[in-house]
Structure formats: structure tokens, C-alpha cells
Protein backbone atom coordinates (compact mmCIF):
# COMPACT_ATOMS: atom_id res chain seq x y z
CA UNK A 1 105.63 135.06 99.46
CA UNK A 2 104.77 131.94 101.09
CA UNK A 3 101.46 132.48 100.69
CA UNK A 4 101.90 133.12 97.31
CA UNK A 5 103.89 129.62 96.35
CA UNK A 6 100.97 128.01 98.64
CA UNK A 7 98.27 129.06 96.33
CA UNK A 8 100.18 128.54 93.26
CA UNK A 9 101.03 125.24 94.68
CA UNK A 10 97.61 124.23 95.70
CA UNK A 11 96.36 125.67 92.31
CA UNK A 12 98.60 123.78 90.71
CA UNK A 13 97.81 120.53 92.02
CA UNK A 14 94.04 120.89 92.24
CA UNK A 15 94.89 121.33 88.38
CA UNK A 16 96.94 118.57 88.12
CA UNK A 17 94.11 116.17 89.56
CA UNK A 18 91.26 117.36 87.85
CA UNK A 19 93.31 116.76 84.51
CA UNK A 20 93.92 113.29 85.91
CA UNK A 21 90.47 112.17 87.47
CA UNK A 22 88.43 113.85 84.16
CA UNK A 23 89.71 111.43 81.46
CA UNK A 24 89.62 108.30 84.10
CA UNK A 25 86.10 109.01 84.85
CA UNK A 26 85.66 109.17 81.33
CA UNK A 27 87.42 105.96 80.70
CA UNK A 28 85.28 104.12 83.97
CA UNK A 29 81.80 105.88 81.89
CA UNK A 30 82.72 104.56 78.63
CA UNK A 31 84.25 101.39 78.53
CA UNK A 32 81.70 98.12 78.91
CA UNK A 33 81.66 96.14 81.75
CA UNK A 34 81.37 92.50 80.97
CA UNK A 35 78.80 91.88 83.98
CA UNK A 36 75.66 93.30 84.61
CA UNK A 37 76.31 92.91 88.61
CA UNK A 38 73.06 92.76 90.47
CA UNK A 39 72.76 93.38 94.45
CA UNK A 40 73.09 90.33 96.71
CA UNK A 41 71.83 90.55 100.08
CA UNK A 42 73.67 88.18 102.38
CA UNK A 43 73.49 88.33 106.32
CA UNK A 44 75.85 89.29 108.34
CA UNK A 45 78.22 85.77 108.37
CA UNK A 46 78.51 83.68 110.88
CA UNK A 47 80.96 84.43 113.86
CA UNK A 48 83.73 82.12 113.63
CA UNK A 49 83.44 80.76 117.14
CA UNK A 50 83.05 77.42 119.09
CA UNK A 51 83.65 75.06 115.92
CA UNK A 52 84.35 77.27 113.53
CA UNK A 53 87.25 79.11 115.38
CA UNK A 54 89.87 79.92 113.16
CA UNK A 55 92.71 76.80 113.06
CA UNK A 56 95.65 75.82 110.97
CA UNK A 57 95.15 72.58 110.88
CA UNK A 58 94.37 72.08 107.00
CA UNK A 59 98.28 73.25 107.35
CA UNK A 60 99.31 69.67 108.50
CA UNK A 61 97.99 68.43 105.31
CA UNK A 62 100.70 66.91 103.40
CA UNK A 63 101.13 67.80 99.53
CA UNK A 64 100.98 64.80 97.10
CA UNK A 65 102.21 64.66 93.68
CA UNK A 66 103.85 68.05 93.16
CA UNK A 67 104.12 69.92 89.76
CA UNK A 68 102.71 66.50 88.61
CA UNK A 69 98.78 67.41 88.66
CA UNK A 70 97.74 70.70 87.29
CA UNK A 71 94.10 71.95 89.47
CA UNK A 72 93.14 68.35 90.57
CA UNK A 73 89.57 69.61 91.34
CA UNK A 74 87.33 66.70 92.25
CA UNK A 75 88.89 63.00 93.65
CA UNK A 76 86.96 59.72 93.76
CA UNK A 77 88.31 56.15 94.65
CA UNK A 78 88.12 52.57 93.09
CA UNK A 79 89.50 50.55 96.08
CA UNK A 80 92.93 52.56 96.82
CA UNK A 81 93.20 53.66 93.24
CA UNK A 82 92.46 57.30 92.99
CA UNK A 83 90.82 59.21 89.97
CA UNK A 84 90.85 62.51 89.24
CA UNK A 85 90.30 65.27 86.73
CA UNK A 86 93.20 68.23 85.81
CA UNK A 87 93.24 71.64 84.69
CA UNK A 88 94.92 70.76 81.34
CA UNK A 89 91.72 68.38 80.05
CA UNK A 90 93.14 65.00 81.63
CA UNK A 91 91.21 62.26 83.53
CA UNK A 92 94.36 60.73 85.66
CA UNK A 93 94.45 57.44 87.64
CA UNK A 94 96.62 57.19 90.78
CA UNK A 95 97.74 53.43 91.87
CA UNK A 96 101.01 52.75 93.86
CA UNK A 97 101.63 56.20 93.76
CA UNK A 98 101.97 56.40 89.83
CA UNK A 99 100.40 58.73 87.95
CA UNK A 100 99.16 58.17 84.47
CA UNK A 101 96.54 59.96 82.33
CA UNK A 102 93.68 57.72 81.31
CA UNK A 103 91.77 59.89 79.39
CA UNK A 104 90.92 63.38 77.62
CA UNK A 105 87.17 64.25 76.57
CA UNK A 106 88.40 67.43 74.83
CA UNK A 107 91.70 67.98 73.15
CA UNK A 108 94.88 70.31 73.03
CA UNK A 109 96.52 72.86 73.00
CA UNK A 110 95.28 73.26 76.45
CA UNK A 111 96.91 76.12 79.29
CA UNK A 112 95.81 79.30 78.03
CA UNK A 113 92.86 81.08 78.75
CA UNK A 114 91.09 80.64 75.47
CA UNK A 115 91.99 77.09 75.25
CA UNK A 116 89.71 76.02 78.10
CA UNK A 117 86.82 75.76 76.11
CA UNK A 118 88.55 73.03 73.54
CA UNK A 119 90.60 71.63 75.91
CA UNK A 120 87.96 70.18 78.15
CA UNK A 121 88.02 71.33 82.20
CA UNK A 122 86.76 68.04 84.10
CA UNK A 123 85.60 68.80 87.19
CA UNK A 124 83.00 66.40 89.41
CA UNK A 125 84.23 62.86 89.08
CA UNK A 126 82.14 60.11 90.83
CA UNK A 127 82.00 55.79 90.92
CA UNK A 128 79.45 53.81 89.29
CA UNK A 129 77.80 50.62 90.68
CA UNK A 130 79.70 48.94 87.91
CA UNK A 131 83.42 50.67 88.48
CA UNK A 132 83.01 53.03 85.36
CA UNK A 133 83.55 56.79 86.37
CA UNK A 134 80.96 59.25 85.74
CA UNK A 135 82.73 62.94 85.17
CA UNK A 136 81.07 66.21 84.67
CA UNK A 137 83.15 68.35 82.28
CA UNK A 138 82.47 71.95 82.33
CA UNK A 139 82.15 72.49 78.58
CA UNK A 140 81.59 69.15 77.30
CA UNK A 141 78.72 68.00 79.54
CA UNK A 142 78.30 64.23 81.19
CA UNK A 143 80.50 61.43 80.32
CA UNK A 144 80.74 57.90 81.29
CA UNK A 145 84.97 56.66 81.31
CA UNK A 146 86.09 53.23 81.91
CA UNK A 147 88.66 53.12 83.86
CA UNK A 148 90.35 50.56 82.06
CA UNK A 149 90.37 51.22 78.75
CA UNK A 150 89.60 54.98 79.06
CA UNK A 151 86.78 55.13 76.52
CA UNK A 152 84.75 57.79 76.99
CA UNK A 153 80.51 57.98 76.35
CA UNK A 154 79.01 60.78 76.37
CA UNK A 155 75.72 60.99 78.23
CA UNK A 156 74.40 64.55 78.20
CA UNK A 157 76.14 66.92 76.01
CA UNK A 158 76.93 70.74 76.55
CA UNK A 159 75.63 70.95 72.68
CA UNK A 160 72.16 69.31 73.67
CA UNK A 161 69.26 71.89 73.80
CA UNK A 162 67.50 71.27 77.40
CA UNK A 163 64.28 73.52 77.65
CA UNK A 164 65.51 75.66 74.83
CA UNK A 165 69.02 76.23 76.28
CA UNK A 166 72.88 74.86 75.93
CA UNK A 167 74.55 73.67 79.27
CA UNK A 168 77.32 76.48 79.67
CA UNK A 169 79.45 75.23 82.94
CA UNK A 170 78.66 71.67 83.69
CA UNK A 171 79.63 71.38 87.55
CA UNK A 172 79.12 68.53 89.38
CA UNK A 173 77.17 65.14 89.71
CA UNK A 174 75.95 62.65 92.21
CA UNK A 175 75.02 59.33 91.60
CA UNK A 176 72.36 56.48 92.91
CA UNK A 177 74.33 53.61 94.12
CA UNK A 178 72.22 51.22 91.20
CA UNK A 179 73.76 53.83 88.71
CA UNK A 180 70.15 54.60 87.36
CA UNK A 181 70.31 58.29 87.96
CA UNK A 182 72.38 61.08 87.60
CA UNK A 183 72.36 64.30 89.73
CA UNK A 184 74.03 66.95 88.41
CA UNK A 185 74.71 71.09 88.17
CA UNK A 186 74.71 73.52 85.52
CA UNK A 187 76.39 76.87 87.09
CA UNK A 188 75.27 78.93 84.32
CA UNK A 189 73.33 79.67 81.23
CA UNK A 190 75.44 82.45 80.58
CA UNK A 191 79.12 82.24 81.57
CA UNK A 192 81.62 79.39 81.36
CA UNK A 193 84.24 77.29 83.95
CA UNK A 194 86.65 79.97 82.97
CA UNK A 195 84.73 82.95 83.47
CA UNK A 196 83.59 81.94 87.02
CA UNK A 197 84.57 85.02 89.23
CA UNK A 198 82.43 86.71 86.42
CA UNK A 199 79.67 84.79 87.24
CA UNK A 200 80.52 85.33 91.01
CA UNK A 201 80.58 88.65 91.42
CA UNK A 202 77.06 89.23 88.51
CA UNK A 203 75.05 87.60 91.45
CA UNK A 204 71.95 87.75 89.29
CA UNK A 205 68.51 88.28 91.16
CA UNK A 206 65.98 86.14 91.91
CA UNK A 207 63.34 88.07 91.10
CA UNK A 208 63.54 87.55 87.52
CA UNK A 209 61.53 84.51 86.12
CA UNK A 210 63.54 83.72 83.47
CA UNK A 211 66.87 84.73 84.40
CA UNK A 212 70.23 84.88 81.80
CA UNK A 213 72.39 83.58 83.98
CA UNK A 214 71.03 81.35 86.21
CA UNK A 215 72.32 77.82 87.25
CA UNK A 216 70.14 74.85 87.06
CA UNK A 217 70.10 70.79 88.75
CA UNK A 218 69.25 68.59 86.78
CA UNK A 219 68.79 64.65 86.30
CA UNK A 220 69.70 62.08 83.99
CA UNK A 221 68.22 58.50 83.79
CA UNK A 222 70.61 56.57 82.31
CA UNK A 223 67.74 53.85 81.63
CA UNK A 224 65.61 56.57 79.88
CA UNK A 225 68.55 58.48 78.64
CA UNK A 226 66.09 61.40 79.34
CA UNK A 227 66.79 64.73 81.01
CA UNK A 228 65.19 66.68 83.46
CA UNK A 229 65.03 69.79 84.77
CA UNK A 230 64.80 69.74 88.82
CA UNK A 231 65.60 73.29 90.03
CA UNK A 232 66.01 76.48 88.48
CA UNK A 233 67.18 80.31 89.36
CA UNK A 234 70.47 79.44 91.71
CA UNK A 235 73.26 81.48 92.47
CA UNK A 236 76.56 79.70 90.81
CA UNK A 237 75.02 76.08 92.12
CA UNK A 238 78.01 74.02 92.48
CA UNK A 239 78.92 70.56 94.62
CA UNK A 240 75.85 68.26 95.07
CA UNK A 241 75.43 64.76 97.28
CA UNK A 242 72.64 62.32 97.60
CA UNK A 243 72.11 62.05 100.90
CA UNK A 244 72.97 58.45 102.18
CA UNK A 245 68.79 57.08 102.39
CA UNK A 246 69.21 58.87 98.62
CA UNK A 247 65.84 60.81 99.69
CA UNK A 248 67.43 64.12 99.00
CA UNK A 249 70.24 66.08 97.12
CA UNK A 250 72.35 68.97 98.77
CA UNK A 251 73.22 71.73 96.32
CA UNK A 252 76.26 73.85 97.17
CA UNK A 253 75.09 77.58 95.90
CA UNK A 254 78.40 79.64 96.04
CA UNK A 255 77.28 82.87 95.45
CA UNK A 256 74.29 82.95 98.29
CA UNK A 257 77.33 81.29 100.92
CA UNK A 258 74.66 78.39 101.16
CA UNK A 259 72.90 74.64 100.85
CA UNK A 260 69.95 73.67 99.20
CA UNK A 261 68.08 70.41 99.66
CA UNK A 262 66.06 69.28 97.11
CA UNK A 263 63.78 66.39 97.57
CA UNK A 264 64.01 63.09 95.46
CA UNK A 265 61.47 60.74 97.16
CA UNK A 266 59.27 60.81 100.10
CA UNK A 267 56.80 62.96 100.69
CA UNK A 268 58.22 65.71 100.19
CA UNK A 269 58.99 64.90 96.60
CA UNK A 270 59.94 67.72 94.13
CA UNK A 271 60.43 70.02 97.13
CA UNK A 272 63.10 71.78 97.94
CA UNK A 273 64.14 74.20 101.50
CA UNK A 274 67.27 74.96 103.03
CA UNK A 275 69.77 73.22 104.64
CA UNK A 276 72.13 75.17 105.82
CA UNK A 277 72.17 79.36 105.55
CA UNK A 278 74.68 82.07 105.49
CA UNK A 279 78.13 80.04 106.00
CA UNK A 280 81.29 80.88 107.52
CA UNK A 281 82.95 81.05 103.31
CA UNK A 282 81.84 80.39 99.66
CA UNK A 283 81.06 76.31 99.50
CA UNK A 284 82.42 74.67 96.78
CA UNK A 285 82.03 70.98 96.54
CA UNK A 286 80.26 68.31 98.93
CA UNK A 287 80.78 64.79 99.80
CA UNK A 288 79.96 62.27 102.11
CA UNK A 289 81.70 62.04 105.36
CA UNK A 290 82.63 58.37 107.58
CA UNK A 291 80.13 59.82 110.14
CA UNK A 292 77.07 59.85 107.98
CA UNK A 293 77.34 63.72 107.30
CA UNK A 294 79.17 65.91 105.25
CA UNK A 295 82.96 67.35 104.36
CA UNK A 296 82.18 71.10 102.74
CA UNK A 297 85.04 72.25 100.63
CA UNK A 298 85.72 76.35 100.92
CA UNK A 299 87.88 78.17 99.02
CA UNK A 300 87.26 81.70 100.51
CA UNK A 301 86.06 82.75 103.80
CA UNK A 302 83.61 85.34 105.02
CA UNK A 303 85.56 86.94 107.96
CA UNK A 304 83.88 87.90 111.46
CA UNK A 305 85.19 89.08 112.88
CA UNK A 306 87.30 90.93 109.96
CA UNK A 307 86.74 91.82 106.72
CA UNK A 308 84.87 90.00 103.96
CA UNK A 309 85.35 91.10 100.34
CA UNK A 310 82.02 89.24 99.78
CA UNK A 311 80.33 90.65 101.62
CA UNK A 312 81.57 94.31 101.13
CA UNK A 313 81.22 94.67 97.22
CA UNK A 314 77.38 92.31 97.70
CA UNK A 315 75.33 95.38 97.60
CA UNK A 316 77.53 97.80 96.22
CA UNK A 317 77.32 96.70 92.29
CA UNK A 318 78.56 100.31 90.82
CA UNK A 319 81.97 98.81 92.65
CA UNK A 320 81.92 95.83 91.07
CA UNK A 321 81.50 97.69 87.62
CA UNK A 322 84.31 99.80 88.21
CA UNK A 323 86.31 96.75 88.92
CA UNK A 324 85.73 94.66 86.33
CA UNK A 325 85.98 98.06 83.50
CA UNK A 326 89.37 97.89 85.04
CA UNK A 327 90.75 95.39 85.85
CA UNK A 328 90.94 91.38 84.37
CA UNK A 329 89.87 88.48 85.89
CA UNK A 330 93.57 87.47 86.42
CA UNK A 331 94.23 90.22 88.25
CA UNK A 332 91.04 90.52 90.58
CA UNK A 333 91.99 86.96 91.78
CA UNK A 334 95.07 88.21 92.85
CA UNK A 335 93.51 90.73 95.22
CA UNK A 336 91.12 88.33 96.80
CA UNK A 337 92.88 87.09 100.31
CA UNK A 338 93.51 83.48 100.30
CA UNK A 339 92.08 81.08 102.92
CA UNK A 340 91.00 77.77 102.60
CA UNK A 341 88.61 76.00 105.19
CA UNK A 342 86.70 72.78 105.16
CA UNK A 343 84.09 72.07 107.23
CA UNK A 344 81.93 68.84 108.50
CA UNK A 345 78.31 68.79 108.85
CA UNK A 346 76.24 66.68 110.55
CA UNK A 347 73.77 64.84 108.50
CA UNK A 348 71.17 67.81 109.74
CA UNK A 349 73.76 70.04 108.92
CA UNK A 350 74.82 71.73 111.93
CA UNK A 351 78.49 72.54 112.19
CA UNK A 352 80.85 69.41 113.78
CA UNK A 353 84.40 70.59 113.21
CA UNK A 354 86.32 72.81 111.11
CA UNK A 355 89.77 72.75 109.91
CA UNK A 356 91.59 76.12 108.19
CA UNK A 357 94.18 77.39 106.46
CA UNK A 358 94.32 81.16 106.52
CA UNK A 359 96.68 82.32 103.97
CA UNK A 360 96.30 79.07 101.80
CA UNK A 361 99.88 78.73 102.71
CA UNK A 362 99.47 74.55 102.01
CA UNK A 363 96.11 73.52 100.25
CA UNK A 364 95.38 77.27 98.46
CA UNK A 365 91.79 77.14 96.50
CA UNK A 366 90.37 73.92 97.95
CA UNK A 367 87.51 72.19 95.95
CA UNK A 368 86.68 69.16 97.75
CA UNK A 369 87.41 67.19 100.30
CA UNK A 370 87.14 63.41 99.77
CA UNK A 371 87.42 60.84 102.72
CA UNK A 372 89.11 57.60 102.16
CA UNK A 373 90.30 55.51 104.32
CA UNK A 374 90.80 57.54 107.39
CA UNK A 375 92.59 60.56 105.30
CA UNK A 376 90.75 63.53 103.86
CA UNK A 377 92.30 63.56 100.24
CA UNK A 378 92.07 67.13 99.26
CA UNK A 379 91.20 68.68 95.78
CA UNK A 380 92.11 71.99 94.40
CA UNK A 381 91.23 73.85 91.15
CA UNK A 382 94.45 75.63 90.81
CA UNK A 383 97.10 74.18 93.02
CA UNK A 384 100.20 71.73 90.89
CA UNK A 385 99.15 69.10 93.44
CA UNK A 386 96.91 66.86 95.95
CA UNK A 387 97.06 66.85 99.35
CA UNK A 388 96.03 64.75 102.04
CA UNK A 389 95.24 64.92 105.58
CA UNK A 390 95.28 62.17 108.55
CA UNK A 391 92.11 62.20 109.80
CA UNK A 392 93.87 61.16 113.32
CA UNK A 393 95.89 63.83 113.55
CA UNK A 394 93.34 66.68 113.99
């Protein structure tokens, strides 16, 4: 008999599992996928050894401001007054410790999903020569704020055809120390600030001339008012710095895990090569360290040894299909580890130090790190506060 009840069982549940995988399959065949994931091939990352040997010193960061910034992503300086731009649309000013919103480019409701758009996301934020901010907002394009009164100019915007096409995710800027030009990044032709793990995980190829989706740098004269196209066909191109002789630019370019340098006078002129490869996590933005080189903000790490998600789903795009049929953006960002790590390069960009936090237990998602004053103030696109960390303590 007990073969018997074995066969019925085994019958049974064979049964059982075809009647469950059929319709699933049928579901994962059938319903769209919003990306059309290409295959990225990255190298094997780096080991994280010698200077990049995993730390927890981001950890003695201390967190600023709680529950009283919302995703304060990008953090520039007038003296000790500290700027910054918020998830919820708001250009804030910091003095003596008080916080107070100077101005909005886009306008409420702003916190859901599908307010983003309206609301206005402002994400780099730089000084002028003349103290007026410069601020890149990812759906409303370049603006020009005074910090006093909090009028706002616009300068390039998102609605402005450039070479036939919108700006969709305004990124980042850099700017000359006379003010005359502006440096900045377009992450995509084809997805928005919102929509980034989207844009992440498409990894669109470089084969293709004339790419959908890719991100662009660009440069605006504010003499000239005109705007240029530099470089075209990156991978999610995010942070970017002038380079303190302002010969060249570094582009972050998430996707690829690496920096671009693109050439603004010299002889090398309207080239561009690589500055650094294949990094230790996905670089978000860049700025200017005391030393003369450069504080690389990571929100995700490429483990080795360990497992990287990265790298895993890079070549395997049927995966990423699957995933996204699925599952919502929401809920993919739940499954990706947290770690944050920033890192210092030297102005050729080798690797100087490196300071983590595995888990993202205190500065989860970091954007940027921005050096004032001995501290490294520390941005982040989705935690309710700022942190900061004593340079002299690490």
C-alpha cells in the first residue's frame, strides 16, 4: 500500500505544480515589461583590499536634522551656511542650525510617486562666483536661486528641445569659478528621477548610434545662453566635477560602476578617456576633496569577495524581465542589500581611503559627500536627514 499512497502522492503533487507553474508562466509570457533590459558586461569588481577593505567608519557619522529633511541629496556651502535640495521639491538653507525652506521650482502636492514630476526633485546644487546657487532639478532642468530672496531663473529648461530631444532626468552640474559655464548631466532621454532603478537595471548598449535611453553632458554658457551637447551614449551619467586647473570634467556613469573624463581645454580638447574603471560600487555623485582629489559618493557596493546583485542579473536580462513583470520598483529596492561607501581619489584617481557602512545602518543611500571645513557633510536621496563626519576621527 505504501507504494500505492507514494505514487498517488507524487502524482498528486506533480499535478498540483504543473497547475501552478502553467498559468505563472503564462502570466511572466504575457504581461509587458516596462524595460527592454540589454546585457552589460562589467569585469569582475575590484577586490576590496588594502584601501578599500571593508570598514564601519561612515558608522561614526553623526545624523543631523532628523525627520526635518526629506532625501537631502546634494549639499553646497556659502561660508558655514549650508544649502540643500529635498525630496518633497524644497531648496532649504541651514544657518545656526535652523532650517528654513528658501525655495520651490515646482509645486505641491508633492510625496507620492506620481507627484514627483510636478513637485520638482532638486538634486545637484552648486555656488556661483557671485553667491547665487545654481541647482539641477530632475524634471525642471537648470535654475539659478538667490539665496536671499529665493527667486528662481530658469536657465535651461526640461521643456527646451536640445538636438531634437526634451531633457528627461536633469542630474547634476559643475560650475567654472567666473560662473561663465555650466557643466551638467542628463541621465536619460527616456526615463525620469523617479524611475531610476528602471533606468538602472535597462543598461542600454552602446552599440546603438542613436540610443532611446541614453544620458548625455552637456554645457551651458550663461554669457551665450547657448547649449551644447558634449558627450553622448552613457550609462545613467550622474555626479560631475571640474577638475581644479578646470581642464577637464569627471562624469560619474552608474550603470558601467565607472568615471569618465572629458576634456574642456588643452590639447586634448573635446576628448574624452577614462578615469577610473570597474569600481568597488555604483558612483553616485563627485566633489572636490581638501587634498586636491576627489570624495566619490556610493550607494551600493559590488561585493568581492561576496555577492553582487549587479553584477549577477548584468548579463542575464531574461532575469531582469521576469523581475520587473513582477514585481514594482518599490519592492525591488527593498531586496537590494544596503551598503553605503565613500571613497577618495587622488587627483589621478587611484584609490586613497575608503570609509563604509555595510548595512546602511547610519547614512543608508548616500549621494554625495561634501567637505567643509574639516567634516564630510553627507547627502542622501532617501534618508529624513544629513549627516556629518569628522574628518579627524577616521
Amino acid at each position: 500500500g505504501s507504494t500505492y499512497s507514494t505514487k498517488v502522492f507524487r502524482v498528486t503533487f506533480l499535478t498540483l505544480a504543473a497547475s501552478l507553474a502553467v498559468p505563472l508562466l503564462g502570466v511572466i509570457v504575457l504581461l509587458d515589461c516596462p524595460i527592454d533590459p540589454q546585457p552589460i558586461s562589467l569585469k569582475e569588481p575590484p577586490l576590496l583590499v588594502g584601501v578599500l577593505e571593508p570598514n564601519t567608519k561612515l558608522r561614526r557619522a553623526e545624523r543631523l536634522w532628523e525627520n526635518q529633511l526629506h532625501g537631502p541629496e546634494s549639499i553646497a556651502n556659502i561660508g558655514d551656511v549650508l544649502f540643500t535640495g529635498t525630496a518633497d521639491g524644497k531648496i532649504i538653507k541651514i544657518e545656526d542650525g535652523e532650517i528654513q525652506t528658501i525655495a520651490r521650482i515646482g509645486h505641491g502636492p508633492c510625496g507620492a510617486f506620481e507627484d514627483e514630476p510636478t513637485c520638482g526633485r532638486p538634486l545637484g546644487i552648486r555656488v556661483g562666483p557671485n553667491n547665487t546657487l545654481f541647482v539641477a532639478d530632475a524634471y525642471y532642468g537648470l535654475y539659478e536661486v538667490d539665496p536671499d530672496t529665493g527667486e528662481t531663473k530658469v536657465l535651461v529648461s526640461t521643456k527646451t528641445l536640445i538636438e531634437g530631444q526634451k531633457l528627461s532626468f536633469v542630474n547634476d552640474l559643475t560650475v567654472t569659478r567666473d560662473g561663465r559655464k555650466i557643466y551638467f548631466t542628463d541621465s536619460s532621454s527616456k526615463w525620469q528621477r523617479r524611475d531610476f532603478l528602471l533606468l538602472l537595471l535597462e543598461g542600454t548598449d552602446d552599440g546603438r548610434q542613436v540610443s532611446l535611453t541614453q544620458g548625455i553632458l552637456l554645457e551651458y554658457d550663461t554669457v551665450t545662453k547657448e547649449v551644447k551637447v558634449l558627450m553622448v551614449g552613457l550609462r545613467f551619467p550622474n555626479g560631475v566635477q571640474l577638475s581644479p586647473a578646470e581642464d577637464f570634467i569627471l562624469v560619474q556613469e552608474t550603470t558601467m560602476a565607472r568615471i569618465r573624463r572629458y576634456y574642456v581645454s588643452g590639447l586634448m580638447k573635446g576628448g574624452a578617456d577614462m578615469f577610473v574603471e570597474n569600481m568597488p560600487g555604483l558612483p553616485d555623485n563627485i566633489r572636490l576633496s581638501s587634498s586636491g582629489g576627489y570624495w566619490v559618493a556610493m550607494s551600493a557596493v559590488r561585493h568581492n569577495p561576496g555577492f553582487s546583485w549587479l553584477d549577477f542579473l548584468s548579463e542575464k536580462t531574461w532575469i531582469k524581465r521576469i523581475i520587473f513583470k513582477l514585481l514594482s520598483q518599490e519592492t525591488v529596492m527593498n531586496f537590494v542589500p544596503r551598503y553605503s561607501l565613500v571613497v577618495e581619489l587622488s587627483e589621478t584617481g587611484s584609490y586613497r581611503r575608503s570609509f563604509h557602512d555595510p548595512g546602511g545602518v547610519v547614512t543608508p543611500y548616500v549621494s554625495e559627500a561634501h567637505e567643509h571645513h574639516g567634516y564630510l557633510y553627507l547627502g542622501s536621496f532617501q534618508s529624513p536627514y544629513m549627516c556629518r563626519l569628522n574628518l579627524q576621527h577616521v
